[in-house]
C-alpha atoms as a PDB file:
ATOM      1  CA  UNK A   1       7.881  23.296 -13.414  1.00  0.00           C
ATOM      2  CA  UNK A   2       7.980  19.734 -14.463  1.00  0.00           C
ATOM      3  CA  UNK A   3       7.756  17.260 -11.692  1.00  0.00           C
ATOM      4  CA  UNK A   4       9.023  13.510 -11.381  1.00  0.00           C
ATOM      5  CA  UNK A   5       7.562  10.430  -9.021  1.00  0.00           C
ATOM      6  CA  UNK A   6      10.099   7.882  -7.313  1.00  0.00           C
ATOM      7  CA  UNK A   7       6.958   6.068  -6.788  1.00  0.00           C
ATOM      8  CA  UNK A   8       7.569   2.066  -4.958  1.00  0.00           C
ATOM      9  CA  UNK A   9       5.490  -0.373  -6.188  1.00  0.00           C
ATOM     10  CA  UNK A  10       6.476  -2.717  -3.882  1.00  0.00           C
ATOM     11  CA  UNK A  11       7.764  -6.364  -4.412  1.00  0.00           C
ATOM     12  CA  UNK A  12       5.678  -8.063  -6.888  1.00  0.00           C
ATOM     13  CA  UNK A  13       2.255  -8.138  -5.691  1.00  0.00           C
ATOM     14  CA  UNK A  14       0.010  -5.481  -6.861  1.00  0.00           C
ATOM     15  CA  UNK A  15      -1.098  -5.783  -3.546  1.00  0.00           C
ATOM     16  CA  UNK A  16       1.389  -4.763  -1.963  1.00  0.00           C
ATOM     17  CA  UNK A  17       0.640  -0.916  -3.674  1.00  0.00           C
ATOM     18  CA  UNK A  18      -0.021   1.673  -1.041  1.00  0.00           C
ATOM     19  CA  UNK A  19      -2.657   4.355  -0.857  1.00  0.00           C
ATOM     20  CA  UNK A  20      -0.186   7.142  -0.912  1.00  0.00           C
ATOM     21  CA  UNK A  21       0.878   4.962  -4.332  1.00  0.00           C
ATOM     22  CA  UNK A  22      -2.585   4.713  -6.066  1.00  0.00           C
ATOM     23  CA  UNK A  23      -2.729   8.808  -5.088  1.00  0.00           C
ATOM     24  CA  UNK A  24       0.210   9.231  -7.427  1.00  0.00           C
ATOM     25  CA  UNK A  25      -0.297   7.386  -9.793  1.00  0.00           C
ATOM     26  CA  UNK A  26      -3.233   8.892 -10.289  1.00  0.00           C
ATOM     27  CA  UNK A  27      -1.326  12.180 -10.605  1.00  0.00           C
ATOM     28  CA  UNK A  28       0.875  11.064 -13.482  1.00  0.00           C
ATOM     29  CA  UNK A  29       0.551  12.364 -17.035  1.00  0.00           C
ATOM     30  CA  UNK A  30       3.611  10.710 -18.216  1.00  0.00           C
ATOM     31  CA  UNK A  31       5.081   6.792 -17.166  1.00  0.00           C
ATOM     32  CA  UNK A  32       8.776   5.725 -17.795  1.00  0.00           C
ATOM     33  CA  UNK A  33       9.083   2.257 -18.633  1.00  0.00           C
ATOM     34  CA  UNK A  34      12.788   0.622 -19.012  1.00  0.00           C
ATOM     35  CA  UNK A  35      12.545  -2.552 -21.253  1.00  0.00           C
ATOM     36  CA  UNK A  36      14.959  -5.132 -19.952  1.00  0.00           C
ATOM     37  CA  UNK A  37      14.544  -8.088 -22.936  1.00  0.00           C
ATOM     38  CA  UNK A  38      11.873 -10.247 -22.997  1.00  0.00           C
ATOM     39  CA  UNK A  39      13.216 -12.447 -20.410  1.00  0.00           C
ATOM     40  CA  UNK A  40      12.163 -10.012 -18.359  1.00  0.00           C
ATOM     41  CA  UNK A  41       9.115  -8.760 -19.896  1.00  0.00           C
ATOM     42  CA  UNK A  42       6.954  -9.908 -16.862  1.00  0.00           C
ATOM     43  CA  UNK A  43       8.306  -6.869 -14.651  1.00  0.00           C
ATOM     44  CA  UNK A  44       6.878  -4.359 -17.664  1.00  0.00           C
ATOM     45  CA  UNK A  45       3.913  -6.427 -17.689  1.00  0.00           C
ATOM     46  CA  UNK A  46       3.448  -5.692 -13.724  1.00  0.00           C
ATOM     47  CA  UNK A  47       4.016  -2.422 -13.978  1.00  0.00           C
ATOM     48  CA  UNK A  48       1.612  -2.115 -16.975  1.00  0.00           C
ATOM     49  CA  UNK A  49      -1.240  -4.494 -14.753  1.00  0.00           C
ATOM     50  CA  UNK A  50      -0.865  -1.478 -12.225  1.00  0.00           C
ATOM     51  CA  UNK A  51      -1.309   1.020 -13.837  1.00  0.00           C
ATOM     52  CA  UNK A  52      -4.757  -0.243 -15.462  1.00  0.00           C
ATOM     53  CA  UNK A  53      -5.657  -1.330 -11.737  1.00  0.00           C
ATOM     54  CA  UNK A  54      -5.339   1.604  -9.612  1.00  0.00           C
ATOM     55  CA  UNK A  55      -5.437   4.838 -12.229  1.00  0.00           C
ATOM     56  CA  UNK A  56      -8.836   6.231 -12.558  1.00  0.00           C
ATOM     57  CA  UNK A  57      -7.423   9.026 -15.137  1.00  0.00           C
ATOM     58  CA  UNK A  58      -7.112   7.489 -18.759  1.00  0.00           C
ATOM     59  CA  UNK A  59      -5.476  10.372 -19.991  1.00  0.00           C
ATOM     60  CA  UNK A  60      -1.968   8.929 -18.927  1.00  0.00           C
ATOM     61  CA  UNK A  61       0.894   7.908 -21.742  1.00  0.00           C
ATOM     62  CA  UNK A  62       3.593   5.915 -21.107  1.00  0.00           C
ATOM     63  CA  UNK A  63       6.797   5.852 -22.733  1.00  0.00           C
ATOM     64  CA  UNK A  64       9.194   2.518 -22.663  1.00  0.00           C
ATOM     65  CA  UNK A  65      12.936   2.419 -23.349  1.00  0.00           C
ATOM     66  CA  UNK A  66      15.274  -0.052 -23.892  1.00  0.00           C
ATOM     67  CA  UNK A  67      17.615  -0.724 -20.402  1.00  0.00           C
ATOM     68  CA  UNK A  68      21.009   0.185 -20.278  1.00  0.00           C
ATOM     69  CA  UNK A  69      23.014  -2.762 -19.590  1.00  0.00           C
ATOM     70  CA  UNK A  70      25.531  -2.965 -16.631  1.00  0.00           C
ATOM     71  CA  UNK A  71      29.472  -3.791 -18.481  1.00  0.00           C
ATOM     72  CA  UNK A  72      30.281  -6.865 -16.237  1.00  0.00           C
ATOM     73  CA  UNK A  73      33.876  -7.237 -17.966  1.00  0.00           C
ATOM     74  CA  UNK A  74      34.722  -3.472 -16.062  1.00  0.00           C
ATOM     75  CA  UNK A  75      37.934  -4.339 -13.849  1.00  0.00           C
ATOM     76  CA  UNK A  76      35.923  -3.355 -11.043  1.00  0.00           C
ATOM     77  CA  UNK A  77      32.258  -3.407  -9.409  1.00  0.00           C
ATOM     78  CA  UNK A  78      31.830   0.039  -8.664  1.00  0.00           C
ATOM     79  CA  UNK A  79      33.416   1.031 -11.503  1.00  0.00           C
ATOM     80  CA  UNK A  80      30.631  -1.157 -14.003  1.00  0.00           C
ATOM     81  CA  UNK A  81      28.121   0.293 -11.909  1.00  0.00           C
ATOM     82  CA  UNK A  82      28.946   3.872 -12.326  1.00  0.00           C
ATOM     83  CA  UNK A  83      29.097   3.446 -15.602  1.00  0.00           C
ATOM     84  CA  UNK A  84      25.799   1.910 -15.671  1.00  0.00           C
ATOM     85  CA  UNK A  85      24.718   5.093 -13.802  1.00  0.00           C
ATOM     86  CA  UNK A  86      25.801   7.499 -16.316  1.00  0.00           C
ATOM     87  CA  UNK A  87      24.071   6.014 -19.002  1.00  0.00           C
ATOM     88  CA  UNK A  88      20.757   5.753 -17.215  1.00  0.00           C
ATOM     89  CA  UNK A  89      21.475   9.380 -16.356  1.00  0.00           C
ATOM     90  CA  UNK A  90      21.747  10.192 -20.126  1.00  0.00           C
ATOM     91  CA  UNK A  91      18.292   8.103 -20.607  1.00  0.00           C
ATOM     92  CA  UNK A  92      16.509   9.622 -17.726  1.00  0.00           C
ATOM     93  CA  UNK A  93      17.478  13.092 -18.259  1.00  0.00           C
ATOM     94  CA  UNK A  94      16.358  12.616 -22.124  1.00  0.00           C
ATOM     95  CA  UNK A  95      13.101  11.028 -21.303  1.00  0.00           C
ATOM     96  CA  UNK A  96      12.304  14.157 -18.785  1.00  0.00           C
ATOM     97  CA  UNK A  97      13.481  16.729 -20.973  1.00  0.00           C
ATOM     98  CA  UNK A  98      11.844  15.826 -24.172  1.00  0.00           C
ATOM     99  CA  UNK A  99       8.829  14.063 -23.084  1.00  0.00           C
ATOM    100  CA  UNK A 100       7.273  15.934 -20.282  1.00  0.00           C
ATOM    101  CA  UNK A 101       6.274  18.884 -20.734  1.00  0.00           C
ATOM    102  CA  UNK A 102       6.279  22.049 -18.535  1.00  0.00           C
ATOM    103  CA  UNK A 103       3.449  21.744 -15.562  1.00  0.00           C
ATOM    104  CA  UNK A 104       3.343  17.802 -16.008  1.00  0.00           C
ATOM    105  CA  UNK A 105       4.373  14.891 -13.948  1.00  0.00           C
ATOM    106  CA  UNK A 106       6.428  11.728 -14.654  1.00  0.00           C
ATOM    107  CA  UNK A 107       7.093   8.924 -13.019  1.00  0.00           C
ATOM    108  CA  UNK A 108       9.446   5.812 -12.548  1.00  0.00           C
ATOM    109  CA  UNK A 109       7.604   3.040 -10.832  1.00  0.00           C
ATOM    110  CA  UNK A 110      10.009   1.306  -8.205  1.00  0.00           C
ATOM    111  CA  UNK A 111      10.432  -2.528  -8.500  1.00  0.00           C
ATOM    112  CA  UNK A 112      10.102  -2.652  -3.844  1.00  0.00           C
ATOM    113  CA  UNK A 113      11.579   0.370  -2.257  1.00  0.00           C
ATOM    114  CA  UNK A 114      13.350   3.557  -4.635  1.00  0.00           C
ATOM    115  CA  UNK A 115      15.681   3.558  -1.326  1.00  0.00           C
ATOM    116  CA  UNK A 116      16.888   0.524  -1.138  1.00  0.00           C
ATOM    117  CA  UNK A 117      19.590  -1.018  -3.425  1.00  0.00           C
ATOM    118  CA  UNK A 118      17.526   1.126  -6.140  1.00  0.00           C
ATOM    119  CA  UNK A 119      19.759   3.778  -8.093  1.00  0.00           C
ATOM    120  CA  UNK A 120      17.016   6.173  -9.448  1.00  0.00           C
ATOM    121  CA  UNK A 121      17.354   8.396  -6.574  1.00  0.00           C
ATOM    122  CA  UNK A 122      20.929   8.487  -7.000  1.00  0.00           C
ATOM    123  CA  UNK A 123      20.611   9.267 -11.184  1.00  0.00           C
ATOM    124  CA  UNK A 124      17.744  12.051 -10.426  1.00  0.00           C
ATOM    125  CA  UNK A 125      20.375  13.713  -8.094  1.00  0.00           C
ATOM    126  CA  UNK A 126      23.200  12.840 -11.151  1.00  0.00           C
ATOM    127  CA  UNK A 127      20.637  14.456 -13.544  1.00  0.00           C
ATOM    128  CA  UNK A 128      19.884  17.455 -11.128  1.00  0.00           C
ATOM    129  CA  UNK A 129      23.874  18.256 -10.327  1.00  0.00           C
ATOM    130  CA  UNK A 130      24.289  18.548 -14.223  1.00  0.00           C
ATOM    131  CA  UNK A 131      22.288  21.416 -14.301  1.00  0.00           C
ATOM    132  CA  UNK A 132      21.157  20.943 -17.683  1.00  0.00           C
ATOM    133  CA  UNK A 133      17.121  20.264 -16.924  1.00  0.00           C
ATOM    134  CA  UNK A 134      15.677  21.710 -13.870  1.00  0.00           C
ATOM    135  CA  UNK A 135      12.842  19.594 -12.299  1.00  0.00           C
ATOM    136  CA  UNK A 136      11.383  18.768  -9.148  1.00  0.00           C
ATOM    137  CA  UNK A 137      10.882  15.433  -7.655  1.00  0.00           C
ATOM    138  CA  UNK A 138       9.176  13.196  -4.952  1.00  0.00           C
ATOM    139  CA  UNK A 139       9.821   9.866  -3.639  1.00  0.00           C
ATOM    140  CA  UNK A 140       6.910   7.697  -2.441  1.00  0.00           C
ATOM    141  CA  UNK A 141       8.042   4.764  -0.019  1.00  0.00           C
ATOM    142  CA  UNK A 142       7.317   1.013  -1.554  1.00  0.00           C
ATOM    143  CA  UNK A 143       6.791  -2.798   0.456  1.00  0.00           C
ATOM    144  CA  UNK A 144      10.213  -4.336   0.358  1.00  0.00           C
ATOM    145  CA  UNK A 145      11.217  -7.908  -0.845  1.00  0.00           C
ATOM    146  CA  UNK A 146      12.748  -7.881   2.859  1.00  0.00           C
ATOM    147  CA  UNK A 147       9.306  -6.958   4.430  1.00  0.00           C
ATOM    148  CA  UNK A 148       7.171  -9.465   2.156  1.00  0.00           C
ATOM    149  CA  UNK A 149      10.404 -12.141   2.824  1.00  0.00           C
ATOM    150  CA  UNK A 150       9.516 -11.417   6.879  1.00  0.00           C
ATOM    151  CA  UNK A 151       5.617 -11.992   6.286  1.00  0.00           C
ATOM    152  CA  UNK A 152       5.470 -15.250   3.970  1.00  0.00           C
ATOM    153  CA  UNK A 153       7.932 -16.826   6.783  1.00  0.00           C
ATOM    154  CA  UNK A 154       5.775 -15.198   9.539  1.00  0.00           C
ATOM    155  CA  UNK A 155       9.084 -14.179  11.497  1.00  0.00           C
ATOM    156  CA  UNK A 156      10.378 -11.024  12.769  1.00  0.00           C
ATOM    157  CA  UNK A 157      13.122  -9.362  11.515  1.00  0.00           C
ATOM    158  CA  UNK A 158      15.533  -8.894  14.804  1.00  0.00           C
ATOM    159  CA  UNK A 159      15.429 -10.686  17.492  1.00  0.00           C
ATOM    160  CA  UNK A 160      15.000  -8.411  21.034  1.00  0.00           C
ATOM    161  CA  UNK A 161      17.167  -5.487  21.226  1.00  0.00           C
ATOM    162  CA  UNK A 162      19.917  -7.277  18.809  1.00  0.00           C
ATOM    163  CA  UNK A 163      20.514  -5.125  15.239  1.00  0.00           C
ATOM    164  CA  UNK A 164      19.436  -6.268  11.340  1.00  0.00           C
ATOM    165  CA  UNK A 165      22.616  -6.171   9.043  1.00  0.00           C
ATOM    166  CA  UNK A 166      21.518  -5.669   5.249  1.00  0.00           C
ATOM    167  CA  UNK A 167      24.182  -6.668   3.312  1.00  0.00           C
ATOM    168  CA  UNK A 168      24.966  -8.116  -0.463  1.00  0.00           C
ATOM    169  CA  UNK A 169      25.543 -11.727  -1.531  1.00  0.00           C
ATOM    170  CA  UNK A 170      29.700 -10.288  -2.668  1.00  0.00           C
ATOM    171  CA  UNK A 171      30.093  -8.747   0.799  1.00  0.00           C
ATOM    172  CA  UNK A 172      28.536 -12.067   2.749  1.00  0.00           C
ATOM    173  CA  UNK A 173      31.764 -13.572   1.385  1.00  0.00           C
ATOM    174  CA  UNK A 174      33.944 -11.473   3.546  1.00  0.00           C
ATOM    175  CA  UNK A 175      31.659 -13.460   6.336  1.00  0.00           C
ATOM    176  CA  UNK A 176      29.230 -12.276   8.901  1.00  0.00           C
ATOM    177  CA  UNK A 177      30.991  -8.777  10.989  1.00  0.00           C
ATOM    178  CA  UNK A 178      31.095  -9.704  14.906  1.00  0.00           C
ATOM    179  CA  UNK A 179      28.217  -8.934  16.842  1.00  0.00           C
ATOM    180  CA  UNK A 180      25.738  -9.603  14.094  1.00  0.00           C
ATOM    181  CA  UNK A 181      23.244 -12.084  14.181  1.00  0.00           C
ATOM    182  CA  UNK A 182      20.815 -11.389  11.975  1.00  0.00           C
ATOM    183  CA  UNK A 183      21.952 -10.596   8.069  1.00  0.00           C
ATOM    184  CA  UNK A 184      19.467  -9.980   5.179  1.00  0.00           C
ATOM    185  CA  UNK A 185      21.099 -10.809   1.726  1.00  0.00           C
ATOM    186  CA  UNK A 186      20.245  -9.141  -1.635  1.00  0.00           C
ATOM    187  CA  UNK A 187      21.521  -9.337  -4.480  1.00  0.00           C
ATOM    188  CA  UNK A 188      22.934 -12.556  -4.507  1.00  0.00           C
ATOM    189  CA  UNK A 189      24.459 -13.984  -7.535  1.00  0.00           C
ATOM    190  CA  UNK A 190      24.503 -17.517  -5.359  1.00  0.00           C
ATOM    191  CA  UNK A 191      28.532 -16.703  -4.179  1.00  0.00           C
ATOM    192  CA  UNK A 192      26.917 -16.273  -1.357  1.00  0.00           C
ATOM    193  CA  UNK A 193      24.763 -19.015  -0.316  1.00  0.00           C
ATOM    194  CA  UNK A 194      28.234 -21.046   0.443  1.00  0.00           C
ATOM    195  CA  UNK A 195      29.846 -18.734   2.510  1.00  0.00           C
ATOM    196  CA  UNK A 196      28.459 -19.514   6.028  1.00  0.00           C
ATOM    197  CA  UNK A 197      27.106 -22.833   4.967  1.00  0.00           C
ATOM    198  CA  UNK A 198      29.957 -24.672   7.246  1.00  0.00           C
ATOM    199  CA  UNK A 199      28.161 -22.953  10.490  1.00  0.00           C
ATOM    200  CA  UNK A 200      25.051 -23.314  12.702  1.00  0.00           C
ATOM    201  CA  UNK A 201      23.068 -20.928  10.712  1.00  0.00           C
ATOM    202  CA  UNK A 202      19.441 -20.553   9.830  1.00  0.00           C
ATOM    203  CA  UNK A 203      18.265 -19.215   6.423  1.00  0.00           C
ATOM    204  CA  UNK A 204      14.813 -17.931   5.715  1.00  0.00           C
ATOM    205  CA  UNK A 205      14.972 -17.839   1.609  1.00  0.00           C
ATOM    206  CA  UNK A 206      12.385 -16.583  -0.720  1.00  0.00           C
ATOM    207  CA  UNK A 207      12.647 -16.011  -4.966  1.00  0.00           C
ATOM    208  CA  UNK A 208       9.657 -13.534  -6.799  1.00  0.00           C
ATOM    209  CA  UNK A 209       8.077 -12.525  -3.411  1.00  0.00           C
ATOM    210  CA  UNK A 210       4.591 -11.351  -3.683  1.00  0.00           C
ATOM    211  CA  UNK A 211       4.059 -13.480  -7.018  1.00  0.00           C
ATOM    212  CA  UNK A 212       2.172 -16.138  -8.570  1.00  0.00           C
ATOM    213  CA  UNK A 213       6.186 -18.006  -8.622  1.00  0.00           C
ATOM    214  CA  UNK A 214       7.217 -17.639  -5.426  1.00  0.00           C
ATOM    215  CA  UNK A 215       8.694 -19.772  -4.171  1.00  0.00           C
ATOM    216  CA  UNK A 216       9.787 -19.866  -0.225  1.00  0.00           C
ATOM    217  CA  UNK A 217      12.886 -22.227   1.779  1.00  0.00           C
ATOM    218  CA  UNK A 218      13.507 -22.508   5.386  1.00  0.00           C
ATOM    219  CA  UNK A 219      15.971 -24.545   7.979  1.00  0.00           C
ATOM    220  CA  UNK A 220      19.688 -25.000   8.594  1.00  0.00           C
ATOM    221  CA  UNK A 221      21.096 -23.697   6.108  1.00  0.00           C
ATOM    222  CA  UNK A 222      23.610 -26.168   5.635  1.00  0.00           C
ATOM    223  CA  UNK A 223      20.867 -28.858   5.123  1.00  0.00           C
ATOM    224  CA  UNK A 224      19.095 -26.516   2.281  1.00  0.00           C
ATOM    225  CA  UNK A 225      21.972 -25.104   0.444  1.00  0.00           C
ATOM    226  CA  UNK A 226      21.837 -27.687  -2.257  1.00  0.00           C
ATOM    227  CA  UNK A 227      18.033 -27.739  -2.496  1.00  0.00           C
ATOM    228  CA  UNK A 228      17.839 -23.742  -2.874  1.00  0.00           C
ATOM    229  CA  UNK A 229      20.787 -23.795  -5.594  1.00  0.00           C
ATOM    230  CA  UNK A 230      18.844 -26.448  -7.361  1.00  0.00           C
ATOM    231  CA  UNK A 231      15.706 -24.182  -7.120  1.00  0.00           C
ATOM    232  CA  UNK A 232      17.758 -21.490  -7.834  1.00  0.00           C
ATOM    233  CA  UNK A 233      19.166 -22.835 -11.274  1.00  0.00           C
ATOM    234  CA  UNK A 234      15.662 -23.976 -12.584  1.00  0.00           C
ATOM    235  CA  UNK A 235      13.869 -20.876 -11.695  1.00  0.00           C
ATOM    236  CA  UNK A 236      16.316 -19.179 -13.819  1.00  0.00           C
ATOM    237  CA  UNK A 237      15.905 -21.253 -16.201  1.00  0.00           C
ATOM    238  CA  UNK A 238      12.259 -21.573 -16.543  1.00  0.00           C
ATOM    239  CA  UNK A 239      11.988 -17.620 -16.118  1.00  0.00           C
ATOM    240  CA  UNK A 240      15.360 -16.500 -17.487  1.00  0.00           C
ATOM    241  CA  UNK A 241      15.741 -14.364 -14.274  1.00  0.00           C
ATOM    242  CA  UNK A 242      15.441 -14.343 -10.794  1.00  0.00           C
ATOM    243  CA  UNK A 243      14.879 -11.897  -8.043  1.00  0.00           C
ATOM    244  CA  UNK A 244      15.638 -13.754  -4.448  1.00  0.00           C
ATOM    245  CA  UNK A 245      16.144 -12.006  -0.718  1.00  0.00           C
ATOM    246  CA  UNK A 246      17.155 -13.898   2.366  1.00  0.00           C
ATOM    247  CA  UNK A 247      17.441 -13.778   5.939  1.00  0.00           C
ATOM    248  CA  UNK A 248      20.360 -15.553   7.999  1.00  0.00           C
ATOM    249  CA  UNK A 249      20.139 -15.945  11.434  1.00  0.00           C
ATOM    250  CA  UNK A 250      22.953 -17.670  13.713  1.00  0.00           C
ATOM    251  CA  UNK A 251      22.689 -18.558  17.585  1.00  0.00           C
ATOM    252  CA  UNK A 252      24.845 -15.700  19.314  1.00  0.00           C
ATOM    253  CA  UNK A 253      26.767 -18.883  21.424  1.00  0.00           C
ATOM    254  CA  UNK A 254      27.793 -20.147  17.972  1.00  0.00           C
ATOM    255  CA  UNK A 255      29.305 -16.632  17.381  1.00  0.00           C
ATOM    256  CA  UNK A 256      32.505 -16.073  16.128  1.00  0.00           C
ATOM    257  CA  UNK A 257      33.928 -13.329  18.296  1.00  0.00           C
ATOM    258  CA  UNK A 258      37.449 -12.230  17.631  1.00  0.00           C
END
């Protein structure tokens, strides 16, 4: 039976690569590589740079295909990102059918964590519930832009016996829920930033963790909102992308309890 590998890579540090990781990659006879433009070329490029680190076994091949893109016109968010879904579904179902061959293993190599805000778990069950290929597949943990965000700010994650909220940058506009103190924002188009800048709230921000660009901001966040959507806008400029996390921490007096 063919096999697949949700294998995490972590968040940008080759580094960052676990043992159980290098073990299977080194099991691999067959990579999956989704080309997202060249703006973005640097994340194939990582993934290539790991492969030639850790993999002992020559013998691998790798096969790269162009990205689906997400439809951001879609009436709806969900609805764009199922969408997006299905088509990856179509690509990944192609890719194992056709190029892996019966008794091999592929893989997928998992910018961070495949099970957080990741969808390749999601289109291997999608591609499994068809019915149309029948594989098996494994999921090897990865370091998460949230873990390496913790460790370049040298802070813990919750404070003592208080709860971590991981949330989006669209749902931190609907504001913080009660009792939470602690909030760790991905996926932030910068909508975000603004929402709790008017309260007594600490931010802990960091853009391509683990690489030789990141770049790290810490304090109130309503004295660093400007200077992190400065940062913001010429990162993305210089790099045509950019992949930022951060942690927001208010004092539980300043609370807004309703």
């Amino acid at each position: 039976m063919k096999k697949v590998l949700l294998i995490g890579i972590g968040a940008g540090n080759p580094d960052y690569v676990t043992m159980q990781a290098v073990k299977a990659l080194n099991e691999v006879d067959v990579f999956f590589f989704l080309d997202k433009g060249e703006a973005k070329r640097d994340l194939v490029d990582l993934r290539t740079e790991i492969c030639e680190r850790f993999i002992t076994n020559r013998s691998y091949r790798v096969v790269e295909v162009e990205s689906p893109a997400r439809d951001v016109s879609r009436p709806s968010y969900k609805s764009g990102v199922h969408a997006w879904h299905r088509d990856k579904a179509d690509i990944f179902g192609r890719l194992i059918e056709e190029e892996l061959r019966d008794g091999e293993v592929g893989a997928f190599l998992i910018w961070g964590d495949p099970s957080l805000y990741d969808s390749t778990i999601r289109i291997i069950h999608q591609i499994l519930a068809d019915g149309r290929i029948t594989f098996d597949y494994e999921v090897i943990p990865g370091i998460t832009s949230i873990q390496a965000l913790a460790a370049q700010h040298r802070i813990a994650l919750n404070t003592i016996g208080e709860p971590v909220h991981i949330t989006t940058g669209r749902r931190l506009n609907e504001g913080l829920p009660r009792h939470i103190d602690t909030a760790v924002i991905m996926l932030d188009n910068g909508s975000g930033l603004r929402a709790l800048a008017g309260e007594d709230v600490d931010i802990y921000w960091g853009a391509y963790l683990g690489t030789p660009d990141e770049v790290l901001v810490a304090g109130k966040l309503r004295e660093r909102v400007d200077e992190i959507e400065r940062v913001r806008e010429e990162e993305r400029s210089r790099k045509g992308w950019i992949m930022d996390t951060y942690l927001l921490r208010r004092n539980p007096d300043k609370r807004k309890d309703s």
